[in-house]
C-alpha atoms as a PDB file:
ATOM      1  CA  UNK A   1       0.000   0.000   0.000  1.00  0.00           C
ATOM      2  CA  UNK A   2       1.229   3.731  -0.813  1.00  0.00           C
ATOM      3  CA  UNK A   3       1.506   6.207   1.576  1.00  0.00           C
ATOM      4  CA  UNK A   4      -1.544   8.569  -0.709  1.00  0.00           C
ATOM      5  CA  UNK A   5      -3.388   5.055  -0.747  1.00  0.00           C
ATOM      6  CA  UNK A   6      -3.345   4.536   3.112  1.00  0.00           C
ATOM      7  CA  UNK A   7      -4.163   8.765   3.316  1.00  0.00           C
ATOM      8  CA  UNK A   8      -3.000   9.331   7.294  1.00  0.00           C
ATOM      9  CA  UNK A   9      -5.727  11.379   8.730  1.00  0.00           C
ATOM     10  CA  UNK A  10      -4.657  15.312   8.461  1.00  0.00           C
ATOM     11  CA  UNK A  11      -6.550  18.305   9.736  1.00  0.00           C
ATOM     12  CA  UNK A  12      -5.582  21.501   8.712  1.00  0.00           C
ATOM     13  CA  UNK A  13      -5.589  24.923  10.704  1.00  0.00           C
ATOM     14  CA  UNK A  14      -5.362  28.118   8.758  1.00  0.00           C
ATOM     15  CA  UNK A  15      -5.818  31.501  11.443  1.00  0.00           C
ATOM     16  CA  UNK A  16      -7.001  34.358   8.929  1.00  0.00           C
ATOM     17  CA  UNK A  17      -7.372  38.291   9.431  1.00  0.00           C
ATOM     18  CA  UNK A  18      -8.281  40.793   7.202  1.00  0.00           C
ATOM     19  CA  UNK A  19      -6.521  38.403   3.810  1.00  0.00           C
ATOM     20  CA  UNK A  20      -9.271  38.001   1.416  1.00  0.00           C
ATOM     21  CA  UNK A  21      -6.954  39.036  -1.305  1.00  0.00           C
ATOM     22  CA  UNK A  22      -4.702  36.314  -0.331  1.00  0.00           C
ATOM     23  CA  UNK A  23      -6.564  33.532   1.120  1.00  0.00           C
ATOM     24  CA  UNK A  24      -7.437  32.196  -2.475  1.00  0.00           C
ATOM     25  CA  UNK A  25      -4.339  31.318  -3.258  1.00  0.00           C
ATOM     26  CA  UNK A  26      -3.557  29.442   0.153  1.00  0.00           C
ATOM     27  CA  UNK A  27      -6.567  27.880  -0.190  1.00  0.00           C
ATOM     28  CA  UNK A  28      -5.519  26.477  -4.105  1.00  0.00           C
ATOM     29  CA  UNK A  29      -2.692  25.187  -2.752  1.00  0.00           C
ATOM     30  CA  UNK A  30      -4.384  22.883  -0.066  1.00  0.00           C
ATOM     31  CA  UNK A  31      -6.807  21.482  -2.630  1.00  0.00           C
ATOM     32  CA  UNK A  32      -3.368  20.718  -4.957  1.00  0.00           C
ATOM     33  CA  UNK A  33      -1.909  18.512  -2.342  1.00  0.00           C
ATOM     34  CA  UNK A  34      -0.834  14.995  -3.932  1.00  0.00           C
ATOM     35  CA  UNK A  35      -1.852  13.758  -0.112  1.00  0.00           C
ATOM     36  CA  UNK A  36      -5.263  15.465   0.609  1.00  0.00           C
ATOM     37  CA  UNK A  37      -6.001  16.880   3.978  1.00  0.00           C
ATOM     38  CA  UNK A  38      -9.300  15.096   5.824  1.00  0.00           C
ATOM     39  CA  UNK A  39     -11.061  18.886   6.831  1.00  0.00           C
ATOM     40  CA  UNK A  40      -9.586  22.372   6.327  1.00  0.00           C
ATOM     41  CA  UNK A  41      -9.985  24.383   9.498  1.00  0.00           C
ATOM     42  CA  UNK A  42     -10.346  27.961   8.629  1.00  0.00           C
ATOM     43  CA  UNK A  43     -10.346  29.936  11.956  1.00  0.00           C
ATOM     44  CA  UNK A  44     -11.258  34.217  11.087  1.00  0.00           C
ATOM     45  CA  UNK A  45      -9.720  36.356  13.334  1.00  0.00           C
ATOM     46  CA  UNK A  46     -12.664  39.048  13.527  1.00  0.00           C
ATOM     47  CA  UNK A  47     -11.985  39.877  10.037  1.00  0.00           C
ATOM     48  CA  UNK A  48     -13.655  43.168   8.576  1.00  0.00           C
ATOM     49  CA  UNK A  49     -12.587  43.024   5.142  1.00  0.00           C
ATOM     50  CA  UNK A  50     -15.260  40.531   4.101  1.00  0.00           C
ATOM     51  CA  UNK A  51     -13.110  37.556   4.913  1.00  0.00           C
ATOM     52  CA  UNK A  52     -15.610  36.371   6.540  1.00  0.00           C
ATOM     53  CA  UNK A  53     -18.633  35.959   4.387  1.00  0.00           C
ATOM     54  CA  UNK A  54     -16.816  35.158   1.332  1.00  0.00           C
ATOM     55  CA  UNK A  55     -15.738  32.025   3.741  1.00  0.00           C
ATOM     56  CA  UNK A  56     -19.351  31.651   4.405  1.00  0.00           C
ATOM     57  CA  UNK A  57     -20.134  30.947   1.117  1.00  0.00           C
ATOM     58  CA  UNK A  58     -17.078  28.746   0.577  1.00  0.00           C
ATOM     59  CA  UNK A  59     -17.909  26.530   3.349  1.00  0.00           C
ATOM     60  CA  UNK A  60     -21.738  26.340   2.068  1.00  0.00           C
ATOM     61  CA  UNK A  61     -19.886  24.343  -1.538  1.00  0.00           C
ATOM     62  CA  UNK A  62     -16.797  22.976   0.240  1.00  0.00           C
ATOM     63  CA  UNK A  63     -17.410  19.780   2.746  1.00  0.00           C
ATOM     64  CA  UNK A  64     -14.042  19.928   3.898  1.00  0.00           C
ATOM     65  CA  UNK A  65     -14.016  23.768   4.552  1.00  0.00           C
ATOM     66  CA  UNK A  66     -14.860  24.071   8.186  1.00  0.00           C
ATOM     67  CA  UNK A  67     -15.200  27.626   9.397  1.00  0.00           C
ATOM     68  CA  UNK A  68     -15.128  29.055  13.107  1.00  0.00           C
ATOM     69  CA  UNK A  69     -15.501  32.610  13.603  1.00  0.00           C
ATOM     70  CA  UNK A  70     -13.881  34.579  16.913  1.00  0.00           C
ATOM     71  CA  UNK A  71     -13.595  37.643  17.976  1.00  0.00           C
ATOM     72  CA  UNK A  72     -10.532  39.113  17.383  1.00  0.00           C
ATOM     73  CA  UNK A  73      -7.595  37.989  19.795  1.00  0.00           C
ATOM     74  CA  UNK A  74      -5.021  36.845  17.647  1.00  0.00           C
ATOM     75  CA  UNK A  75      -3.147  34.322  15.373  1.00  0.00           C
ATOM     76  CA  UNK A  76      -2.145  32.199  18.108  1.00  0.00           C
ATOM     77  CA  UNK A  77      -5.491  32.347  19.852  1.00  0.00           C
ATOM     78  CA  UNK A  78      -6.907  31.377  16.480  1.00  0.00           C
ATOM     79  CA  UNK A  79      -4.462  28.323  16.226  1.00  0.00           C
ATOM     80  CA  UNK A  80      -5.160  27.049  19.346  1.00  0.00           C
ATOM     81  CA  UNK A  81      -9.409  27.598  18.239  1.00  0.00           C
ATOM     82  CA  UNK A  82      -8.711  25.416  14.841  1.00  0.00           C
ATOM     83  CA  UNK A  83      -6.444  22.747  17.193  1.00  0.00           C
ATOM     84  CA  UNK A  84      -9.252  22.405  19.584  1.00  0.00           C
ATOM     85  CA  UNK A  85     -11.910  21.881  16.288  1.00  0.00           C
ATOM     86  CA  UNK A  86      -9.864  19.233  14.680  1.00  0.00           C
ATOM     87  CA  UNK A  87     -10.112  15.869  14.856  1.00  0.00           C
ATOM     88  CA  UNK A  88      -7.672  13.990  12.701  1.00  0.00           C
ATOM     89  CA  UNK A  89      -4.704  12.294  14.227  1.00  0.00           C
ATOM     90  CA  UNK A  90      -2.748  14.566  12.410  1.00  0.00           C
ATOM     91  CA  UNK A  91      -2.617  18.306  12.404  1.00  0.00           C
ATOM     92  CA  UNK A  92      -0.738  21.136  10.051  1.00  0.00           C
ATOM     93  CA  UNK A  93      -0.496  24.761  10.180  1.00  0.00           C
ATOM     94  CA  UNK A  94      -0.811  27.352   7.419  1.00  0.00           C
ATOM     95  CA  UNK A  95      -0.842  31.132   7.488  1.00  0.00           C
ATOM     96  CA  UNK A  96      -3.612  32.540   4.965  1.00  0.00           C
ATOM     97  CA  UNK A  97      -0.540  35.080   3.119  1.00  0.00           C
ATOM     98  CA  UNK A  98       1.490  31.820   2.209  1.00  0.00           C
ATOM     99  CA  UNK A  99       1.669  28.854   0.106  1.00  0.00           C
ATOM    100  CA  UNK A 100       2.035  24.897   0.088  1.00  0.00           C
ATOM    101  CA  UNK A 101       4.179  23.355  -3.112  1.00  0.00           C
ATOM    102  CA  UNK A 102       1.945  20.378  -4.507  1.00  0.00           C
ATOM    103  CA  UNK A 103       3.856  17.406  -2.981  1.00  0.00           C
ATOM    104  CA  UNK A 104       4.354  19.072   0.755  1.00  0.00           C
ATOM    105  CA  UNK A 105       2.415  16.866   3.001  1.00  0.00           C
ATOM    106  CA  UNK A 106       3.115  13.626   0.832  1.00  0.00           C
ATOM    107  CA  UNK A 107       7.217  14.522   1.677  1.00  0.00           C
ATOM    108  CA  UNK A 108       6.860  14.620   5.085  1.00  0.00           C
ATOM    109  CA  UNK A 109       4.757  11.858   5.270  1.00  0.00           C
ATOM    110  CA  UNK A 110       7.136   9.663   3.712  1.00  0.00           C
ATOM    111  CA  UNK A 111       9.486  10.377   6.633  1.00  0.00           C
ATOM    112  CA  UNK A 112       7.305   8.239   8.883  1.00  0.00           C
ATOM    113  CA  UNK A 113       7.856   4.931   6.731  1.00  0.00           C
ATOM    114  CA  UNK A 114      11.541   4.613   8.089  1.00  0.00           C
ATOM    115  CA  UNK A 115      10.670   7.082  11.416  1.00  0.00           C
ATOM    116  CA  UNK A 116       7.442   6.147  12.997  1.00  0.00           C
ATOM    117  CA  UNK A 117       8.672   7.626  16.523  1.00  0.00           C
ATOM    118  CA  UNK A 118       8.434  11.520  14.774  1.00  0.00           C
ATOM    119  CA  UNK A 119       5.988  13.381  16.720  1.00  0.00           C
ATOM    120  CA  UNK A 120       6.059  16.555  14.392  1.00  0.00           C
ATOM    121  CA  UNK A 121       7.250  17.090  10.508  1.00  0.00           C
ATOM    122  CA  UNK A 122       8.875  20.226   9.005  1.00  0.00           C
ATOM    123  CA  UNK A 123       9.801  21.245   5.796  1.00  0.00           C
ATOM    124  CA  UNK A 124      12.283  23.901   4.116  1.00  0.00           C
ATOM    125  CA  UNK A 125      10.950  26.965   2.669  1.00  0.00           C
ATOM    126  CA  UNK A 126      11.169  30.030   0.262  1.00  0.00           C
ATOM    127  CA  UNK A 127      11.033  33.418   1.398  1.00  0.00           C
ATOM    128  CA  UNK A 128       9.667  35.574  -1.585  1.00  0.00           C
ATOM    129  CA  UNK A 129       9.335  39.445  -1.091  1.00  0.00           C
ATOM    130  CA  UNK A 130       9.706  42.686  -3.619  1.00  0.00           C
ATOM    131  CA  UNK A 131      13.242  42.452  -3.564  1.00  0.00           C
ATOM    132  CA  UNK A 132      14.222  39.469  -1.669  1.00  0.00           C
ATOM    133  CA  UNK A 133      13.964  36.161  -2.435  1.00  0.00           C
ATOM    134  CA  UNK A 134      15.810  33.327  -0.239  1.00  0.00           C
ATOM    135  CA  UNK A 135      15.490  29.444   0.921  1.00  0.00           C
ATOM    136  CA  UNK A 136      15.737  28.243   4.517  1.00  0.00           C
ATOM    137  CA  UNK A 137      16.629  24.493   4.843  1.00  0.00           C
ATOM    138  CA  UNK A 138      16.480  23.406   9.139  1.00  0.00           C
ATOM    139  CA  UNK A 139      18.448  21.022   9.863  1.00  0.00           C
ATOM    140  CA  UNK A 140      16.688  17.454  10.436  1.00  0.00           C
ATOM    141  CA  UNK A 141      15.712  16.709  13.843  1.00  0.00           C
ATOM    142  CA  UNK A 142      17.678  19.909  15.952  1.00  0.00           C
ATOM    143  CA  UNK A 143      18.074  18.850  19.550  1.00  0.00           C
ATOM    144  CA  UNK A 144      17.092  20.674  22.641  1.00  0.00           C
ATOM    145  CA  UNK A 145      20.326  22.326  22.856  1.00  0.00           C
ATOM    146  CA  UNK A 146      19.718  23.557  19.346  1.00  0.00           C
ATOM    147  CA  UNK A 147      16.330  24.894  19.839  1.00  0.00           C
ATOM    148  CA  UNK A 148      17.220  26.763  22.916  1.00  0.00           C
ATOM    149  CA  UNK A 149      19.846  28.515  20.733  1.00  0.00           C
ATOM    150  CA  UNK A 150      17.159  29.954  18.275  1.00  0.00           C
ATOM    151  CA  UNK A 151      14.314  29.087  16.135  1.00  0.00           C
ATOM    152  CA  UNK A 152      16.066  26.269  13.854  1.00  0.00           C
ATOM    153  CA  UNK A 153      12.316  24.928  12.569  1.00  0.00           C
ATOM    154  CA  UNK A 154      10.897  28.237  11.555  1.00  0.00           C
ATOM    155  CA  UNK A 155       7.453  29.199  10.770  1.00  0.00           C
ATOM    156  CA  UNK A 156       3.962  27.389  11.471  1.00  0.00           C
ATOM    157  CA  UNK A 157       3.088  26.987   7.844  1.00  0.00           C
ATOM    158  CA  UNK A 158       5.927  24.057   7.211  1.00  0.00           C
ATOM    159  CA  UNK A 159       4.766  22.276  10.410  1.00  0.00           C
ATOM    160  CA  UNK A 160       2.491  19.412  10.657  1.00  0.00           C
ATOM    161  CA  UNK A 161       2.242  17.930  14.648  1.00  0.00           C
ATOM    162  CA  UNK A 162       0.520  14.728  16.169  1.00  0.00           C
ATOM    163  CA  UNK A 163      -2.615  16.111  17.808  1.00  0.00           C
ATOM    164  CA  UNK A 164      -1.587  13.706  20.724  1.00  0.00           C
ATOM    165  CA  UNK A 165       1.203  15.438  21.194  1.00  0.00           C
ATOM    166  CA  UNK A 166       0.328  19.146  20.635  1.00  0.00           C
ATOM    167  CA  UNK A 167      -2.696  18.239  23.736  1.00  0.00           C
ATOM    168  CA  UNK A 168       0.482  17.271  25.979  1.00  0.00           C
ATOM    169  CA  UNK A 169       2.469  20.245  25.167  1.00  0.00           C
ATOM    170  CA  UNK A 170      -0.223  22.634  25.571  1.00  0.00           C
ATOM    171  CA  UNK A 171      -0.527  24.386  22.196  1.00  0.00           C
ATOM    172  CA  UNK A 172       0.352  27.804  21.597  1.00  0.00           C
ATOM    173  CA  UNK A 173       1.149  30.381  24.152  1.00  0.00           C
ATOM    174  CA  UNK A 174      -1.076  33.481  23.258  1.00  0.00           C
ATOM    175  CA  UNK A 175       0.338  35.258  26.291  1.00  0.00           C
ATOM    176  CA  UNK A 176       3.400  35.894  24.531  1.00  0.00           C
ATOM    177  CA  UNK A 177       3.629  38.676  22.277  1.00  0.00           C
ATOM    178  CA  UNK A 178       6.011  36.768  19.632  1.00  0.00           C
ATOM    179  CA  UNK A 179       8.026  33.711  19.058  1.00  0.00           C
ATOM    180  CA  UNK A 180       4.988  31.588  19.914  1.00  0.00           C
ATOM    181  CA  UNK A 181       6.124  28.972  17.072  1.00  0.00           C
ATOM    182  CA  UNK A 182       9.655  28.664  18.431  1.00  0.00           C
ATOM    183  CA  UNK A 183       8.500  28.478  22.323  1.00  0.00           C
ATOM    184  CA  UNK A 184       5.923  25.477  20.827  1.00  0.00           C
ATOM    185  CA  UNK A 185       8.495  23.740  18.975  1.00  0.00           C
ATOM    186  CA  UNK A 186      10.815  23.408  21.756  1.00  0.00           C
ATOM    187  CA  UNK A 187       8.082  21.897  24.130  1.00  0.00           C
ATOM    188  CA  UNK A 188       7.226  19.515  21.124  1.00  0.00           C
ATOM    189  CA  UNK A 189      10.686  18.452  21.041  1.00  0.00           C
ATOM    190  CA  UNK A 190      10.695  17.176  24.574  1.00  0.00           C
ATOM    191  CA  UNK A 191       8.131  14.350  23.476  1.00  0.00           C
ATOM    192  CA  UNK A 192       9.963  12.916  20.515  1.00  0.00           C
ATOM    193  CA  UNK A 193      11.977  13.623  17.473  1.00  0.00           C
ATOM    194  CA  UNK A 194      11.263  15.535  14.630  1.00  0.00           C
ATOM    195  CA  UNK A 195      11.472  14.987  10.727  1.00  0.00           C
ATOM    196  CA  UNK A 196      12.305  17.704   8.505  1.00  0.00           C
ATOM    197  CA  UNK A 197      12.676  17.660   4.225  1.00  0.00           C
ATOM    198  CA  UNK A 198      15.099  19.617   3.753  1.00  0.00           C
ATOM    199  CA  UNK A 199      13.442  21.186   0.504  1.00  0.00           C
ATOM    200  CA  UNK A 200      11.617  24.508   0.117  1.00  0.00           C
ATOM    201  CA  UNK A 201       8.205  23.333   0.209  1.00  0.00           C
ATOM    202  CA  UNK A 202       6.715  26.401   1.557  1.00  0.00           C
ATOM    203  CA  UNK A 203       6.090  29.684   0.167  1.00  0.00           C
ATOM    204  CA  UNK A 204       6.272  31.994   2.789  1.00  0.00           C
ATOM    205  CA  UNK A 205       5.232  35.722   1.675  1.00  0.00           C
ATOM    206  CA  UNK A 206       6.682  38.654   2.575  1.00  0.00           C
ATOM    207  CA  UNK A 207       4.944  41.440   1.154  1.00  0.00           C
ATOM    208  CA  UNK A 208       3.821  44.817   1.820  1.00  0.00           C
ATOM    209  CA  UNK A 209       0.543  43.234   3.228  1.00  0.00           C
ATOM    210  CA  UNK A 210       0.892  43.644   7.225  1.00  0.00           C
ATOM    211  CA  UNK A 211       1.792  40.254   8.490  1.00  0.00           C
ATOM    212  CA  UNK A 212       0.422  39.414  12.283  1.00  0.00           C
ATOM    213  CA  UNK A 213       3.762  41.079  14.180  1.00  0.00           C
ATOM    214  CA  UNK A 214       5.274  44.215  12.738  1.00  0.00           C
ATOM    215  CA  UNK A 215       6.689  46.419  15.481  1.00  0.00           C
ATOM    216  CA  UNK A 216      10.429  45.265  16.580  1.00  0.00           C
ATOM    217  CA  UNK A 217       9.553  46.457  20.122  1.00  0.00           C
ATOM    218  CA  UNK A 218       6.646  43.381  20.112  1.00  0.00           C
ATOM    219  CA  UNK A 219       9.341  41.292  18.470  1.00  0.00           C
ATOM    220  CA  UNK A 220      11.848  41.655  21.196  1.00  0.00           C
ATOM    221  CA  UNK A 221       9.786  41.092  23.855  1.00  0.00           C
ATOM    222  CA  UNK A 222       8.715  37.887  22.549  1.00  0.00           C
ATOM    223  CA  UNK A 223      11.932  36.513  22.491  1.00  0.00           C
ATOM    224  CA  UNK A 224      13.529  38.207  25.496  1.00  0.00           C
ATOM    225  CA  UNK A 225       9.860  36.223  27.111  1.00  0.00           C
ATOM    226  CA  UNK A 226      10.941  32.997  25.512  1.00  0.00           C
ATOM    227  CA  UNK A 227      14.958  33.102  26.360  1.00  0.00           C
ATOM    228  CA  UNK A 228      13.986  33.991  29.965  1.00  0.00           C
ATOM    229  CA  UNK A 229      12.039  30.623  29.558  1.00  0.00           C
ATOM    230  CA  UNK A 230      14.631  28.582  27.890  1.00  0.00           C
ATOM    231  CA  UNK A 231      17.448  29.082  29.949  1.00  0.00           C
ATOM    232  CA  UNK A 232      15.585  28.804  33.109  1.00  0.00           C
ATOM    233  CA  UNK A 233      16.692  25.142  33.728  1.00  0.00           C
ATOM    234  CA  UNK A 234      20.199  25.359  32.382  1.00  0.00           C
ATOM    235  CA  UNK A 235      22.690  25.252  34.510  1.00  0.00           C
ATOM    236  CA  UNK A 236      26.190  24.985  33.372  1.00  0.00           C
ATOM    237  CA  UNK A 237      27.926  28.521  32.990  1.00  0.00           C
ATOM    238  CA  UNK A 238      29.454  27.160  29.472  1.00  0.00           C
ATOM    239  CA  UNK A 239      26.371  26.506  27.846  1.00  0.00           C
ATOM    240  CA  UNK A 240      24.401  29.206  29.665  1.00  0.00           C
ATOM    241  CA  UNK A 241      27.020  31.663  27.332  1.00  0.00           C
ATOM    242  CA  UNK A 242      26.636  29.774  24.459  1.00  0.00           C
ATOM    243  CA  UNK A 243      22.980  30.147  24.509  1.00  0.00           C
ATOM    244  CA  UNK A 244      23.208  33.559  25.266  1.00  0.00           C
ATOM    245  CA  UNK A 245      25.804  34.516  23.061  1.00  0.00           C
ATOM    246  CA  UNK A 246      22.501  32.976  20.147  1.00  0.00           C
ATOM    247  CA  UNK A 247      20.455  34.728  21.341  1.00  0.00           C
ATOM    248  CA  UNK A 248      22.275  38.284  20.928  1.00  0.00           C
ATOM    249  CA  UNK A 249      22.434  36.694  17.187  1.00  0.00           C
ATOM    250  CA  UNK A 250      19.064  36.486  16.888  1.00  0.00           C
ATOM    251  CA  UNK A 251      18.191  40.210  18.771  1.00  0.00           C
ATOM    252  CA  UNK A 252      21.199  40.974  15.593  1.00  0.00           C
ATOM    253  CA  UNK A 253      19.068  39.793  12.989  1.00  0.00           C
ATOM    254  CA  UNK A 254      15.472  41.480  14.462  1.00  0.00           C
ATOM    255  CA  UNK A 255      16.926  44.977  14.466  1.00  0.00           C
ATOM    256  CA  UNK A 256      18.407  44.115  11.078  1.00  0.00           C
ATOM    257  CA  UNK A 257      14.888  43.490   9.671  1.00  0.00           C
ATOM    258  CA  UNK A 258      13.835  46.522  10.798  1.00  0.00           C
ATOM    259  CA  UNK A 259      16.835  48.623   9.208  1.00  0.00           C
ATOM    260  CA  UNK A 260      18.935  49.020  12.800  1.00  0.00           C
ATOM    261  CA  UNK A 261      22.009  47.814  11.437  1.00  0.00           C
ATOM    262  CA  UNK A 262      24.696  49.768  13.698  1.00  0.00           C
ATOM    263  CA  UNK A 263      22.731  48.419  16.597  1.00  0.00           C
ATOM    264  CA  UNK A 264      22.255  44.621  14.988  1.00  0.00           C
ATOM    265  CA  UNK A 265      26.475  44.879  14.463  1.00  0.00           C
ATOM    266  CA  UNK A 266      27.119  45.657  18.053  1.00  0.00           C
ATOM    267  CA  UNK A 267      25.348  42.916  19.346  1.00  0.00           C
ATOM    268  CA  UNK A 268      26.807  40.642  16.591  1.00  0.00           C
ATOM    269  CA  UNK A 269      30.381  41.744  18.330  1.00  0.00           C
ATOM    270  CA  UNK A 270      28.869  41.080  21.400  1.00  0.00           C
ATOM    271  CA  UNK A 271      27.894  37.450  21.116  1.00  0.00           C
ATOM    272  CA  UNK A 272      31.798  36.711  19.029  1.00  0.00           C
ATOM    273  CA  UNK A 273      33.337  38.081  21.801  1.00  0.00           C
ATOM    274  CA  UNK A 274      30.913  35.856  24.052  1.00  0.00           C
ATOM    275  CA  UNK A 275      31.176  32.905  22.622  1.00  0.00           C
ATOM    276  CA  UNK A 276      32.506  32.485  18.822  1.00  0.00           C
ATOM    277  CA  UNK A 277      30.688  30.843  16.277  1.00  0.00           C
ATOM    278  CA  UNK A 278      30.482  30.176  12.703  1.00  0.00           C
ATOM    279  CA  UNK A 279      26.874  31.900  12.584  1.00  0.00           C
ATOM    280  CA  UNK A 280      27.814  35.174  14.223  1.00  0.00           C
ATOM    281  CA  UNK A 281      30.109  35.474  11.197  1.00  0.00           C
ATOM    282  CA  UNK A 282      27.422  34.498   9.194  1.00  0.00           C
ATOM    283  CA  UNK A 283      24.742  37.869  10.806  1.00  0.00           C
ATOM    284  CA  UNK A 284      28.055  39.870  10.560  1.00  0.00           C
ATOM    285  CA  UNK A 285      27.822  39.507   7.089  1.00  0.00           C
ATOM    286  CA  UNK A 286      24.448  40.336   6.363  1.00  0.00           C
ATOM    287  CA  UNK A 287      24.482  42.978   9.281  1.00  0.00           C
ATOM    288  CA  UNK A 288      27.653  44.994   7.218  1.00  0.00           C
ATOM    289  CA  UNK A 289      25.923  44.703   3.779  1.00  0.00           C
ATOM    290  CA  UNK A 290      22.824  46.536   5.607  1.00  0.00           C
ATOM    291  CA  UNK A 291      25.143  49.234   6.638  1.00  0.00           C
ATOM    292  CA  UNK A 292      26.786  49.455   3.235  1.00  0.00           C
ATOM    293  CA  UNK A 293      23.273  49.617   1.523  1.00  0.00           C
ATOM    294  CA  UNK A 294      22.206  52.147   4.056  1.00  0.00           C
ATOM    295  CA  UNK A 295      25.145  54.390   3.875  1.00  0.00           C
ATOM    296  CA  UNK A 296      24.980  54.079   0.157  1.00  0.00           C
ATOM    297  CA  UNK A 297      21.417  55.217   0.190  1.00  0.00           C
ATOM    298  CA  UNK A 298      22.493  58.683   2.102  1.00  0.00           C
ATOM    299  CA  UNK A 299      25.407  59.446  -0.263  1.00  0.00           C
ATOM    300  CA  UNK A 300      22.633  59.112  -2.836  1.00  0.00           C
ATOM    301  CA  UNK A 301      20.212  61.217  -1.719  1.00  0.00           C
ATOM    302  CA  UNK A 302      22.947  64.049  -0.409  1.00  0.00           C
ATOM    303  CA  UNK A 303      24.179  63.837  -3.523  1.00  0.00           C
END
């Protein structure tokens, strides 16, 4: 029997706010899956662009399409809505602004033919913007250590979870205001291993359309909330610095998103100095060409 022939039971959980323009195209790509999800839990955020009813009318033709409608509290709140509706022994995550490549879920599911033990699968992706395009590939299976250090998994729409398991760990964490995904991952982690294909099987969008977090000050806090958290219980000095010294990588590469270069480079020197490492190199990099670009922007426009 084939892995599409035996068809492993998979709910689906897509939060959605204010994206009518771009919920189509999620949508197409669920319904283009060479494995087919069993229900496609659309959870709308108090949408009040007419999200909403054009859903309405979707369900009404779709048997699969199951909507629930909150009040608005959230992406994370909205997950946790769509976790608690599904009922499949399987559930994945998509944001309504991104994409799934045709073969995504059929991929990971192949994983579990030589790894039944994986409680949770994840996938590369593609970042696509105006002027940016790149591909993330995690590394297959990161360890605790690993996902203390920073986010090595990224972002909910490559990850598909063992309901079992996301009812142990608790779901997401709307009480913090970011990094909800990484803080979820590493408390999935405790329960088993996880899969990952290493291709880009994920469009992830990053547009001009406002995605759920956009101020760095939210941003930080997140993740100074969920470092607190993941270096409570560590207790040798070494790798207390080591995980530190990651985590000034990834405050680095926040402020470099939102255009703080000279700040981003001192905390790149920071975390070196701390404790050395191939990747601060790596943000030092990227963090200089920002400052190049930005300096070259003022000579232009003094010019």
């Amino acid at each position: 029997m084939t892995l599409t022939q035996a068809r492993p039971g998979i709910d689906l959980v897509i939060p959605t706010y204010n994206r009518r323009a771009m919920l189509p195209a999620a949508l197409d790509s669920v319904r283009a899956q060479t494995l087919p999800v069993s229900r496609i839990i659309v959870v709308d955020d108090g949408s009040t662009d007419g999200t909403v009813e054009w859903l309405r009318g979707l369900a009404a033709r779709d048997d699969r399409l199951v909507l629930v409608e909150n009040r608005h509290g959230g992406a994370n709140r909205a997950r946790n809505a769509g976790i608690a509706e599904a009922r499949a022994q399987w559930v994945a995550f998509l944001d309504s602004d991104d994409a799934w490549e045709p073969e995504k879920l059929e991929r990971q599911f192949a994983l579990l033919a030589d790894r039944p033990d994986l409680v949770a699968l994840f996938c590369g992706f593609r970042l696509v913007g105006a002027n940016v395009e790149m591909i993330h590939r995690p590394r297959d299976n990161p360890s605790l250590l690993d996902l203390r250090c920073a986010n090595a998994l990224g972002s909910t729409s490559g990850a598909v979870v063992r309901r079992d398991v996301l009812d142990k760990a608790g779901g997401f964490d709307p009480g913090l205001p970011s990094c909800q995904d990484w803080d979820l991952w590493f408390r999935l982690r405790r329960f088993g291993p996880m899969g990952v294909v290493r291709l880009p099987l994920v469009r992830f969008n990053c547009g001009p359309h406002e995605r759920i977090t956009t101020s760095m000050d939210k941003v930080l806090s997140g993740h100074r909330a969920i470092f607190a958290n993941l270096l409570a219980d560590v207790d040798r000095a070494g790798e207390r610095a080591r995980i530190a010294a990651q985590h000034k990588l990834v405050e680095a590469d926040i402020k470099r998103r939102f255009g703080e270069n000279t700040a981003a480079f001192g905390l790149v020197a920071r975390s070196f100095l701390q404790a050395p490492s191939k990747r601060a190199l790596a943000v030092a990099w990227r963090t200089a060409r920002g400052i190049w670009r930005d300096r070259a922007r003022r000579e232009a426009r003094a010019a």
